[in-house]
Every structure is written in C-alpha cells, then in structure tokens.
C-alpha atoms as a PDB file:
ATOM      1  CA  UNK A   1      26.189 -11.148 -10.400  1.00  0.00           C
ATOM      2  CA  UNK A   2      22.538  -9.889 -11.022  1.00  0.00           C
ATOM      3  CA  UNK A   3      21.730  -7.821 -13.815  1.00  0.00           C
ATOM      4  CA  UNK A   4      19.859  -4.489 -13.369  1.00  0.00           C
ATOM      5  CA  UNK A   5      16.590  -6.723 -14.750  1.00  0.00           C
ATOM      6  CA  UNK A   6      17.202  -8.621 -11.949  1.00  0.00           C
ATOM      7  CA  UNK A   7      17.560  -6.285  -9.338  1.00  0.00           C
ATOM      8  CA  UNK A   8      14.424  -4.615 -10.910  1.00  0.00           C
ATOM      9  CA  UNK A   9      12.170  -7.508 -10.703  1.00  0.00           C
ATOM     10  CA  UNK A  10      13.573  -8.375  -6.853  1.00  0.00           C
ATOM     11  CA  UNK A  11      12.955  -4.642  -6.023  1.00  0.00           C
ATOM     12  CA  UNK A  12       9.799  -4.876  -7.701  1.00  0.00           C
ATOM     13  CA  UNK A  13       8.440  -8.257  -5.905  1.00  0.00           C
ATOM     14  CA  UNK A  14       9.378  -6.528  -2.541  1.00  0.00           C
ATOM     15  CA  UNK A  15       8.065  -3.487  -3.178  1.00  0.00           C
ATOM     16  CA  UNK A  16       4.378  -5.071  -4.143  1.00  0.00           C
ATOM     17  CA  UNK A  17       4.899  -7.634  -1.006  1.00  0.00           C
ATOM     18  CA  UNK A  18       5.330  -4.334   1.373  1.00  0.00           C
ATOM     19  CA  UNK A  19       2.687  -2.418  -0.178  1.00  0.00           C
ATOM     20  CA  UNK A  20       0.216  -5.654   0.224  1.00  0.00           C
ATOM     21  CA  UNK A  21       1.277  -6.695   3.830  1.00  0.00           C
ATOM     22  CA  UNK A  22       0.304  -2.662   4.827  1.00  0.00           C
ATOM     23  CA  UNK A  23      -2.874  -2.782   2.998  1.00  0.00           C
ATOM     24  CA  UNK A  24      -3.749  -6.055   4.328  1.00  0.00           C
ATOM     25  CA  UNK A  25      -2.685  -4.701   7.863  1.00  0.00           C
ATOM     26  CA  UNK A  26      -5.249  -1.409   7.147  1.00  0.00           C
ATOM     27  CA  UNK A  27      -8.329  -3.970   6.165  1.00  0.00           C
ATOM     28  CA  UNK A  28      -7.384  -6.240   9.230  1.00  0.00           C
ATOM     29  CA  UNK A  29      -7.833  -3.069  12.107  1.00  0.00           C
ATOM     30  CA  UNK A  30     -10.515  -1.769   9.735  1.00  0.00           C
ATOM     31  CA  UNK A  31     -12.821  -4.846  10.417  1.00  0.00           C
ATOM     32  CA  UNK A  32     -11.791  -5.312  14.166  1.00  0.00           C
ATOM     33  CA  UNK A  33     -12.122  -1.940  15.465  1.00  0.00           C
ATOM     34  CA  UNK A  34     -15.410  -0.059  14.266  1.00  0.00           C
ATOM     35  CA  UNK A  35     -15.048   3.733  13.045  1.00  0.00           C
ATOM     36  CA  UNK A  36     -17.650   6.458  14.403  1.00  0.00           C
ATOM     37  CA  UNK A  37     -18.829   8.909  13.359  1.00  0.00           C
ATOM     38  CA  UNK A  38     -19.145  12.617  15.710  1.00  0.00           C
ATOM     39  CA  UNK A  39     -20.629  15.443  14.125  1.00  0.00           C
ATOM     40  CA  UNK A  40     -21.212  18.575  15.618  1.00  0.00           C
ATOM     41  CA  UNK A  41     -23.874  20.758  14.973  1.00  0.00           C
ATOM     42  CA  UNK A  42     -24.553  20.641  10.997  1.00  0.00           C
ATOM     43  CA  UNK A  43     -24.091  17.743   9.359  1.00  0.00           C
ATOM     44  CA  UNK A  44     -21.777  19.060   6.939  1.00  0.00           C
ATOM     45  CA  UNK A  45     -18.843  19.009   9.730  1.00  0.00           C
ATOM     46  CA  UNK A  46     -18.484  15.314  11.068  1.00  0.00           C
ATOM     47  CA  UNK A  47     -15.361  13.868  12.187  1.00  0.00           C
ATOM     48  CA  UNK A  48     -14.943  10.376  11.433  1.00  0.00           C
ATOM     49  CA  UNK A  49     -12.679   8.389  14.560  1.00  0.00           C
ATOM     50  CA  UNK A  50     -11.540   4.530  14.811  1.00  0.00           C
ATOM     51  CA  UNK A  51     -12.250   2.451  18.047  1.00  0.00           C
ATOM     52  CA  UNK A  52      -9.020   1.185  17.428  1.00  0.00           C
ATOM     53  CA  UNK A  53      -6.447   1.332  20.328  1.00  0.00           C
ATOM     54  CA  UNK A  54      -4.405   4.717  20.509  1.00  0.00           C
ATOM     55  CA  UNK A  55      -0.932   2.601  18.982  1.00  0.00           C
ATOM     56  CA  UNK A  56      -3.117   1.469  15.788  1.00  0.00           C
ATOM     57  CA  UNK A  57      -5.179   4.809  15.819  1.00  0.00           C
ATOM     58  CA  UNK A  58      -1.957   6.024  13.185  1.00  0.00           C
ATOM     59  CA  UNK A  59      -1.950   3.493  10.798  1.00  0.00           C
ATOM     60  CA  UNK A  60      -5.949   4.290  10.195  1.00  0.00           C
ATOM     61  CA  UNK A  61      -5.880   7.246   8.185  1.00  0.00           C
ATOM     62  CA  UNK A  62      -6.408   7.717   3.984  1.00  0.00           C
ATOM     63  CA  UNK A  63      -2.614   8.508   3.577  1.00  0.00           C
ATOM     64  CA  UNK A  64      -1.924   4.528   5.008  1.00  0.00           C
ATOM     65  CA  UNK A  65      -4.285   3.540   2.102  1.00  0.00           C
ATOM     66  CA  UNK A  66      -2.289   6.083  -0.237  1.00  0.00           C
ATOM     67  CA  UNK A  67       0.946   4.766   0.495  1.00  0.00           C
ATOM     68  CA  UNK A  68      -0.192   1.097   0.240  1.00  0.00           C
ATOM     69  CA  UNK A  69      -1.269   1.556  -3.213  1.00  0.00           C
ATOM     70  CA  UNK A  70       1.542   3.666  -4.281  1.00  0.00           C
ATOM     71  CA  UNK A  71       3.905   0.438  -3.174  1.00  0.00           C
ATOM     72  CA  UNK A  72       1.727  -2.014  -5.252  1.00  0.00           C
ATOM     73  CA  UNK A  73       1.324   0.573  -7.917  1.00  0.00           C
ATOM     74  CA  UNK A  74       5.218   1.007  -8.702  1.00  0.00           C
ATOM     75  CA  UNK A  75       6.160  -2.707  -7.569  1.00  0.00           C
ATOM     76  CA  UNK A  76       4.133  -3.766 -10.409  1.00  0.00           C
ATOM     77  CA  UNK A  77       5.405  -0.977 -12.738  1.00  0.00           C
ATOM     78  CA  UNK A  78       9.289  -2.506 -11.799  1.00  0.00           C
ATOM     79  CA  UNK A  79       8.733  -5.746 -12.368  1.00  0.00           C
ATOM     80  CA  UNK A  80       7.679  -5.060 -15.537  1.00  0.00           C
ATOM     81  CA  UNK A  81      10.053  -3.191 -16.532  1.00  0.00           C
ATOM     82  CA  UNK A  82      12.289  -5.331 -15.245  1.00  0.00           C
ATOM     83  CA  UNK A  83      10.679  -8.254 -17.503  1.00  0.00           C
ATOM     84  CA  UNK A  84      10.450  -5.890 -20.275  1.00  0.00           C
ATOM     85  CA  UNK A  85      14.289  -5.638 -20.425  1.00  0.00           C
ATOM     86  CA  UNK A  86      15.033  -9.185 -19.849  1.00  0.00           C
ATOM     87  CA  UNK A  87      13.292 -10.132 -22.939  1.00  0.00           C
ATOM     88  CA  UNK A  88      14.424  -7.432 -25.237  1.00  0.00           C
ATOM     89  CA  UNK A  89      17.827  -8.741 -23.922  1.00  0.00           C
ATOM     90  CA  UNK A  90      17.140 -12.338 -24.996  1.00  0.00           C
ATOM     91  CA  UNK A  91      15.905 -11.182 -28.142  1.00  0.00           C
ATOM     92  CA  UNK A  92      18.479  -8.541 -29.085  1.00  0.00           C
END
C-alpha cells in the first residue's frame, strides 16, 4: 500500500501533467487561430475576439491561462511536499 508521500507525489505528477497538457492546448489554438482586435469609438474600449471556431472560442479566455498555471503551480508544490516527507521519513 502507498504511503500518503506517495499518493502526494502521484497526485502531484498528474496534477502538473493536466495543468501542462491545457496550457499547451491554449498556445496550440493561440498560434492557429489569430485574435482581433474591434474597438469602437475611443480607443480606450476595444474588445479583443479569437478567429478560432465557436467550440474552441471557450477555452481562449485569461481564466484558461489562470487555471493552467494554478495546476502546474500546486502540482509542483505536492510533489514536493510529497518528497519533502519521504526524506524526513528515511532520515527520522
């Protein structure tokens, strides 16, 4: 049976592997579809829109990017953790 240093470290690995695969996804449809940009009147208000069909048109937005780094960001943090406890084990 798997410790919980073990568990951390899996959870970790998948949780980096998830947050990768969605920001490599994100670059992927950035570079194939170009993003415009409309603005109205002033310059101040401009809308910026991807080319991108309407069933990708979701995944472009700054939250995707938020949540991809967020996954990376606390898959790292478990896996060292999880490391951190397997060698205080070994050497306690």
């Amino acid at each position: 049976m798997d410790g919980v240093e073990d568990v951390l470290v899996k959870c970790g690995a998948i949780s980096s592997v998830i947050g990768v695969a969605i920001l490599t996804t994100l670059i992927i449809i950035l570079l194939a579809y170009p993003v415009s940009k409309y603005c109205n009147d002033s310059k101040d208000n401009c809308e910026f829109i991807s080319q991108s069909p309407e069933p990708l048109r979701g995944i472009v937005q700054p939250i995707t990017l938020i949540i991809s780094l967020a996954g990376i960001a606390a898959g790292i943090l478990m896996l060292r953790l999880g490391m951190w406890r397997r060698t205080r084990k070994i050497a306690g």
